[in-house]
Protein backbone atom coordinates (compact mmCIF):
# COMPACT_ATOMS: atom_id res chain seq x y z
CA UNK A 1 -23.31 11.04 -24.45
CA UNK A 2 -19.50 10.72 -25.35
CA UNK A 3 -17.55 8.01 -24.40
CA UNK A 4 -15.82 9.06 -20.90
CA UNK A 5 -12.58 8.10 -20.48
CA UNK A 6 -10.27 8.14 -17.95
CA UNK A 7 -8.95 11.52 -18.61
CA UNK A 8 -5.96 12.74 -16.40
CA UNK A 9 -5.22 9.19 -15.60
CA UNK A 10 -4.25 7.81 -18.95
CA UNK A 11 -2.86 10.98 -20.02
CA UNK A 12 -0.01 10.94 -17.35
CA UNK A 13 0.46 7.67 -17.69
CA UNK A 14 1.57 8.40 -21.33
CA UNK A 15 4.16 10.32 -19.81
CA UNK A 16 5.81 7.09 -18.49
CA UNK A 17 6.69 7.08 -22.38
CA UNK A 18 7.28 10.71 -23.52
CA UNK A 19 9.71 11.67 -20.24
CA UNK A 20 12.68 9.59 -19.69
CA UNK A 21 10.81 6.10 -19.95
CA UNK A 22 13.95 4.37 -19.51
CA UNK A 23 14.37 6.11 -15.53
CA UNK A 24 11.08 4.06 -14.41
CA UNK A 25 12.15 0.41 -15.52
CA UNK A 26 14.00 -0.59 -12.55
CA UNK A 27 13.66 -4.38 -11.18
CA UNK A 28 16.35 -4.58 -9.17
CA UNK A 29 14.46 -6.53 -6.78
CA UNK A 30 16.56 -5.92 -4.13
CA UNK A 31 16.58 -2.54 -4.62
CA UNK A 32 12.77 -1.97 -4.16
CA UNK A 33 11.67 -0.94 -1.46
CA UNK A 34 9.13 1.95 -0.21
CA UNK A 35 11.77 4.14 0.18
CA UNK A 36 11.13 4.77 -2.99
CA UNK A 37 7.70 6.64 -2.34
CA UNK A 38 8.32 8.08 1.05
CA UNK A 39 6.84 10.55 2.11
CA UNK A 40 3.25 12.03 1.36
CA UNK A 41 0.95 11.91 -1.55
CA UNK A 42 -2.01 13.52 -3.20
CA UNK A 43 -4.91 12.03 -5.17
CA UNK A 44 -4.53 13.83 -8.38
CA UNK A 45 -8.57 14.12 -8.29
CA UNK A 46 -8.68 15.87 -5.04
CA UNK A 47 -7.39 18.81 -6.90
CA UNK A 48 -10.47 18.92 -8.93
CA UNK A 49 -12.42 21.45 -7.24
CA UNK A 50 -9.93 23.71 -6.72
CA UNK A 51 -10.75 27.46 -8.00
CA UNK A 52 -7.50 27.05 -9.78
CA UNK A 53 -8.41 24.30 -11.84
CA UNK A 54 -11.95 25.96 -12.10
CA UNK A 55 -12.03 26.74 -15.59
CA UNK A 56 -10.20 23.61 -16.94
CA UNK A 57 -12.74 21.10 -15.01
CA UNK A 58 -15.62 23.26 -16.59
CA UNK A 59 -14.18 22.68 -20.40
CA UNK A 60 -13.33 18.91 -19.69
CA UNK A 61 -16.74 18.45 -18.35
CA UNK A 62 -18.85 20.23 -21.00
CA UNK A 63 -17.02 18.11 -23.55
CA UNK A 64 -18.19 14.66 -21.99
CA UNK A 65 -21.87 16.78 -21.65
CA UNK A 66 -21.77 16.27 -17.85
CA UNK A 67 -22.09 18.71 -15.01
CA UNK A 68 -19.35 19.60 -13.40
CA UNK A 69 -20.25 17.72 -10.49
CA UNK A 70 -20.85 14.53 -12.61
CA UNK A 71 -17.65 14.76 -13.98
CA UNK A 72 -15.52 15.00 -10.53
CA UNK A 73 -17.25 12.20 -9.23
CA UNK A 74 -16.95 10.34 -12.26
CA UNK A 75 -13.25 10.62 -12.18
CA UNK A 76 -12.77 9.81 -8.51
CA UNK A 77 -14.95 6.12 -9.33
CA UNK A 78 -12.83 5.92 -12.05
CA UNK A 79 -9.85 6.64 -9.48
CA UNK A 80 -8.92 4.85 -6.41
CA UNK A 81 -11.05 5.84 -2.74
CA UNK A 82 -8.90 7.88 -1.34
CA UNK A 83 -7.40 11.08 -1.37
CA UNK A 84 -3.94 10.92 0.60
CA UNK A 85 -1.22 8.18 1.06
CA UNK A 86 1.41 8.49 3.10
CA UNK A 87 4.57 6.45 3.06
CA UNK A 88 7.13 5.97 5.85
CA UNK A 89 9.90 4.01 3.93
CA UNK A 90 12.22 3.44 6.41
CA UNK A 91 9.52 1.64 8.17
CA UNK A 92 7.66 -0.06 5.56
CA UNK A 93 4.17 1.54 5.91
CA UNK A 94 1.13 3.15 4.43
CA UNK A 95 -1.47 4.98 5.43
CA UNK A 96 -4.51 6.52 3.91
CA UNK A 97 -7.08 9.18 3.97
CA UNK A 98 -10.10 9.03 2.70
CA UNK A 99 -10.75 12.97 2.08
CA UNK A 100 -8.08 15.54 3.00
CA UNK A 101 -8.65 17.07 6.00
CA UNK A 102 -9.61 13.83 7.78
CA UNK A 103 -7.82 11.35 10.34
CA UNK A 104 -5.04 8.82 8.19
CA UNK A 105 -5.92 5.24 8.66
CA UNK A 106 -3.41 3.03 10.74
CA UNK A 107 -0.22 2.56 8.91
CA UNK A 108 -0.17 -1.07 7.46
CA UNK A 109 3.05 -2.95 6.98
CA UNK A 110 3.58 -3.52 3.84
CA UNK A 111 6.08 -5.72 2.41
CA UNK A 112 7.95 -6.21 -1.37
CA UNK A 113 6.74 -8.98 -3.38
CA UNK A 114 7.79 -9.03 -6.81
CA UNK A 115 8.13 -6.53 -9.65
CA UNK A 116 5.64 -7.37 -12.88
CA UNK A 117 6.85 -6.09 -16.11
CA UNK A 118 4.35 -5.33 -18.44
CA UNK A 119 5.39 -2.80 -21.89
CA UNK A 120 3.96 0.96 -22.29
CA UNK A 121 4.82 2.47 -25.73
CA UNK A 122 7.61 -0.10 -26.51
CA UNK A 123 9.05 0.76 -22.93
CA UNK A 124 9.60 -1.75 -20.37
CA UNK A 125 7.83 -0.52 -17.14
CA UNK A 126 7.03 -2.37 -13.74
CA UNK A 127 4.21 -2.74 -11.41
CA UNK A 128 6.16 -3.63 -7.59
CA UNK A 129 3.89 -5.44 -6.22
CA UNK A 130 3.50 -4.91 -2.07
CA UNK A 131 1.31 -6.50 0.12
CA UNK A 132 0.09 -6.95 4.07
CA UNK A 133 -1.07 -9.14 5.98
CA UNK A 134 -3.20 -6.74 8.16
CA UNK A 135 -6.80 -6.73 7.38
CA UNK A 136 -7.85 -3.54 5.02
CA UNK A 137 -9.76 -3.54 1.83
CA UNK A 138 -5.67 -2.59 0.38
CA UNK A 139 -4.27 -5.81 1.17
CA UNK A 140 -2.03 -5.02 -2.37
CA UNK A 141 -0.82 -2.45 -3.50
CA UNK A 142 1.00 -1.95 -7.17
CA UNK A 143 3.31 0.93 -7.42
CA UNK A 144 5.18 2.21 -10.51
CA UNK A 145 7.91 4.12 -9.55
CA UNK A 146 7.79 8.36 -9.61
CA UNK A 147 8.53 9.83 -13.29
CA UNK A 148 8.11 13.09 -14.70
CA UNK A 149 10.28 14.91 -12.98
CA UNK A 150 11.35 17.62 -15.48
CA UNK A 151 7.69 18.19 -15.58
CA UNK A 152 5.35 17.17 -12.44
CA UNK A 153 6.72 14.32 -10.33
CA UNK A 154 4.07 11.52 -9.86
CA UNK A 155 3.75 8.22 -10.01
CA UNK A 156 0.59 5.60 -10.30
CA UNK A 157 -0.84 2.95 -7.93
CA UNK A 158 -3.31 0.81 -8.19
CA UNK A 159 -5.15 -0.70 -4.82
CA UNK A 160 -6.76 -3.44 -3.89
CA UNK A 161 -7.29 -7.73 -2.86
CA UNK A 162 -5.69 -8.96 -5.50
CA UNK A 163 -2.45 -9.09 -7.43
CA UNK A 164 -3.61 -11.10 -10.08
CA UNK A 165 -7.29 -8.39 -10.93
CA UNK A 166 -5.55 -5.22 -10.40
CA UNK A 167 -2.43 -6.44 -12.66
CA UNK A 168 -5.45 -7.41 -16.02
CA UNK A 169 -7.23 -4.25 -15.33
CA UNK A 170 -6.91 -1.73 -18.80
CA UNK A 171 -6.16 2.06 -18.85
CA UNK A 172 -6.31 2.53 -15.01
CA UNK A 173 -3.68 4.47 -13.85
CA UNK A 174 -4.44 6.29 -10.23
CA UNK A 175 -2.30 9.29 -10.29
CA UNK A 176 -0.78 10.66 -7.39
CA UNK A 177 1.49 13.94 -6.63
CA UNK A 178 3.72 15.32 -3.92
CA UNK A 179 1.60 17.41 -1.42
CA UNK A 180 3.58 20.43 -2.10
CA UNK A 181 2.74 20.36 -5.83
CA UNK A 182 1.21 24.08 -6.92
CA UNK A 183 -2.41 24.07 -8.19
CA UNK A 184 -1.51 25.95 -11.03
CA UNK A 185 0.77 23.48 -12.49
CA UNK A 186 -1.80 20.95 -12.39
CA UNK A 187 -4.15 22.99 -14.00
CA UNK A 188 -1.32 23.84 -16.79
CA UNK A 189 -0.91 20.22 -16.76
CA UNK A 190 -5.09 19.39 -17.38
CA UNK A 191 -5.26 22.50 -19.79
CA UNK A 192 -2.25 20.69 -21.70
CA UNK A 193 -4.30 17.50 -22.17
CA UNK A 194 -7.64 19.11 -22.87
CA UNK A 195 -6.32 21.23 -25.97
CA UNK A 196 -4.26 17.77 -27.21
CA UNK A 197 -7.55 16.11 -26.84
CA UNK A 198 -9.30 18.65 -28.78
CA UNK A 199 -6.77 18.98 -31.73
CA UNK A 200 -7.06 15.02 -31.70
CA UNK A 201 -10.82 15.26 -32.25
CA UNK A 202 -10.46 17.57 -34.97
């Protein structure tokens, strides 16, 4: 079997580099603050089974020689465990849901703690680090800020206990869009990768 990688992941995140890099490098720490995210997000993998992206998810799964089924829930392990976030800036909380459709979790205070630069294609790009002190297995939280505008607004997150493990973890880049983004972009989007991938290989 192929080598699986993190497909859609890594391949937005090398966006952070070929759309207006320079936009997503602020560390203005007083200026962070989850304003910057409000509002409400999907799990780029929720889109996955979508008849939209039907044909796409087919061609990116034959290519790893997995089922189409093996692949989706390979990427959602490979993802973070849940489908929705949403974030009420002005008052400093998230909230999560596990699978669209379902109840949101509570919505956790979370608070700014510091932004970690780390470089991305000789860019300069920051993880903010937030954190609560409520008890859920997303005590931190590691936002970049949202990028790609001209193209398909996201932004990445990564979620967990600890600053210091989710900050050394390689090529994991949780992707997450605005809940009014068309299914047919994202499938223009995954097509996009999956011919750049195959002109790559050959």
């Amino acid at each position: 079997m192929k080598k699986i990688t993190k497909l859609f992941t890594v391949a937005l995140a090398l966006l952070i580099v070929a759309v207006n890099g320079f936009n997503i490098a602020k560390a203005q720490e007083a200026d962070v603050s989850l304003m910057d995210w409000d509002g409400t997000w999907l799990n780029m993998v929720s889109f996955y089974s979508h008849e939209d992206l039907k044909e796409v998810v087919e061609h990116l799964a034959q290519e790893h020689e997995m089922s189409v089924e093996e692949f989706i829930a390979h990427e959602k392990e490979e993802s973070v465990p849940f489908e929705q976030m949403i974030v009420d800036g002005e008052n400093s909380t998230i909230s999560f849901v596990a699978e669209i459709g379902k109840d949101a979790s509570k919505a956790y205070v979370y608070e700014y703690v510091k932004s970690h630069e780390f470089e991305h294609g000789g860019f300069k790009v920051y993880w903010h680090e937030f954190k609560t002190e409520e008890e859920t297995e997303y005590t931190v939280m590691l936002l970049i800020e949202i990028h790609g505008e001209e193209k398909m607004a996201h932004f990445h997150l990564r979620a967990g206990k600890d600053a210091d493990s989710l900050l050394a973890a390689e090529d994991w880049y949780p992707t997450f869009v605005g809940e009014n983004m068309p299914t047919t972009m994202i499938a223009e989007e995954l097509e996009h990768h999956h011919h750049s991938h195959d002109d790559h290989d050959h």
